[in-house]
Protein backbone atom coordinates (compact mmCIF):
# COMPACT_ATOMS: atom_id res chain seq x y z
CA UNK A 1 96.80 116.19 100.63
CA UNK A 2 99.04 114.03 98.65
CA UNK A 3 100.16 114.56 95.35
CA UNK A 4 101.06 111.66 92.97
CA UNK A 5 102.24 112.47 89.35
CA UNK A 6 103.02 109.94 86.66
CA UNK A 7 106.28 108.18 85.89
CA UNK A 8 106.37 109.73 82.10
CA UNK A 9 105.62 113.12 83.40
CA UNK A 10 107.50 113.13 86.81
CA UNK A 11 107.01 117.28 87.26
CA UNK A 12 103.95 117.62 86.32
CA UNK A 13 101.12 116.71 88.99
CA UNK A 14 98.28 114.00 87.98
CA UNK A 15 96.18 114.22 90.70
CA UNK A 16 95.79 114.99 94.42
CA UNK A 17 94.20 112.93 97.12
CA UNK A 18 93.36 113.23 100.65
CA UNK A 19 94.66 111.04 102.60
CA UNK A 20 95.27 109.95 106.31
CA UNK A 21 98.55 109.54 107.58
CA UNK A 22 97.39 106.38 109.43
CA UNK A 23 96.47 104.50 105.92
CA UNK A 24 98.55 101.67 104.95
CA UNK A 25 99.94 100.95 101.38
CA UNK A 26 96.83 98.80 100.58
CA UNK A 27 94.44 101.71 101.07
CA UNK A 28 96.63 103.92 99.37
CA UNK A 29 96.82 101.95 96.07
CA UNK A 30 93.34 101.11 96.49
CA UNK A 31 92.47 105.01 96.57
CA UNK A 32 94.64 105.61 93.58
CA UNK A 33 93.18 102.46 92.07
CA UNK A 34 89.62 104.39 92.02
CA UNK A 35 90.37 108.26 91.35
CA UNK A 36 92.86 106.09 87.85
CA UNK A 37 89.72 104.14 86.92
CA UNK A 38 91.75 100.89 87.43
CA UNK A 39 89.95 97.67 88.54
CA UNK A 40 92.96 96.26 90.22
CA UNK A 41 94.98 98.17 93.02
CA UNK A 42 98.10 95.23 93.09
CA UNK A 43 99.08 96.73 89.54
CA UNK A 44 100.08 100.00 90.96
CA UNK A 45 103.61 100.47 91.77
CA UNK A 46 104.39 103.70 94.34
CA UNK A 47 107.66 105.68 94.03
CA UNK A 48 108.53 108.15 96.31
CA UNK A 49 109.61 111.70 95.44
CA UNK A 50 112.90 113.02 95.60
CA UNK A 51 112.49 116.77 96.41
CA UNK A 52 116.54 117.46 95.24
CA UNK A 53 115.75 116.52 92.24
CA UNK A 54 112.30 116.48 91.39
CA UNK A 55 112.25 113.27 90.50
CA UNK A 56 110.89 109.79 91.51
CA UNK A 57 113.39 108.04 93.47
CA UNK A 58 114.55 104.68 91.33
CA UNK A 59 113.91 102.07 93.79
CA UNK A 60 109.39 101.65 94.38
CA UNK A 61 108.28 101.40 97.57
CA UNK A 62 108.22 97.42 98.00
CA UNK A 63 104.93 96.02 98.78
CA UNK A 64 103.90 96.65 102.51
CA UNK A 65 107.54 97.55 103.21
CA UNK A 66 105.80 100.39 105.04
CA UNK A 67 103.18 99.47 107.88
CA UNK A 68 101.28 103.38 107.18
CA UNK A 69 101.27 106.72 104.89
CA UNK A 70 103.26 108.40 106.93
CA UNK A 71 106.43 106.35 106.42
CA UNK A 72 106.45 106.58 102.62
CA UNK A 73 106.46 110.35 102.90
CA UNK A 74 109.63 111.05 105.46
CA UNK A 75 111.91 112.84 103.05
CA UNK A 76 111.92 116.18 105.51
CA UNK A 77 108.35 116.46 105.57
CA UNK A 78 108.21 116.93 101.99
């Protein structure tokens, strides 16, 4: 189960999704892309979380920088 929250509320959760750990960043925004209502997956932009501070982290996650899931949520298994 992942938890994504929006960048104007960045402690408050949006939504939750299950998700495989084996799912790249294309089928990850493309999930999102559905639950959001939103026609076109490229226009989402992923942050990761920063669990110090409970907030995103200020650089995205650059476009298939990641080969799966599991590498955009390393931060100590949080």
């Amino acid at each position: 189960i992942v938890r994504f929250r929006s960048l104007e509320r960045p402690k408050e959760d949006d939504f939750c999704l299950e998700l495989s750990k084996i799912h790249t960043y294309d089928d990850v925004v493309e999930r999102v892309a559905r639950k959001i209502g939103l026609d076109d997956p490229s226009k989402i932009r992923l942050t990761s979380h920063n669990c110090y501070s409970q907030q995103p982290k200020p650089q995205p996650i650059k476009y298939r920088g990641v080969e799966q899931l599991s590498e955009m949520l390393v931060h100590y298994n949080q």
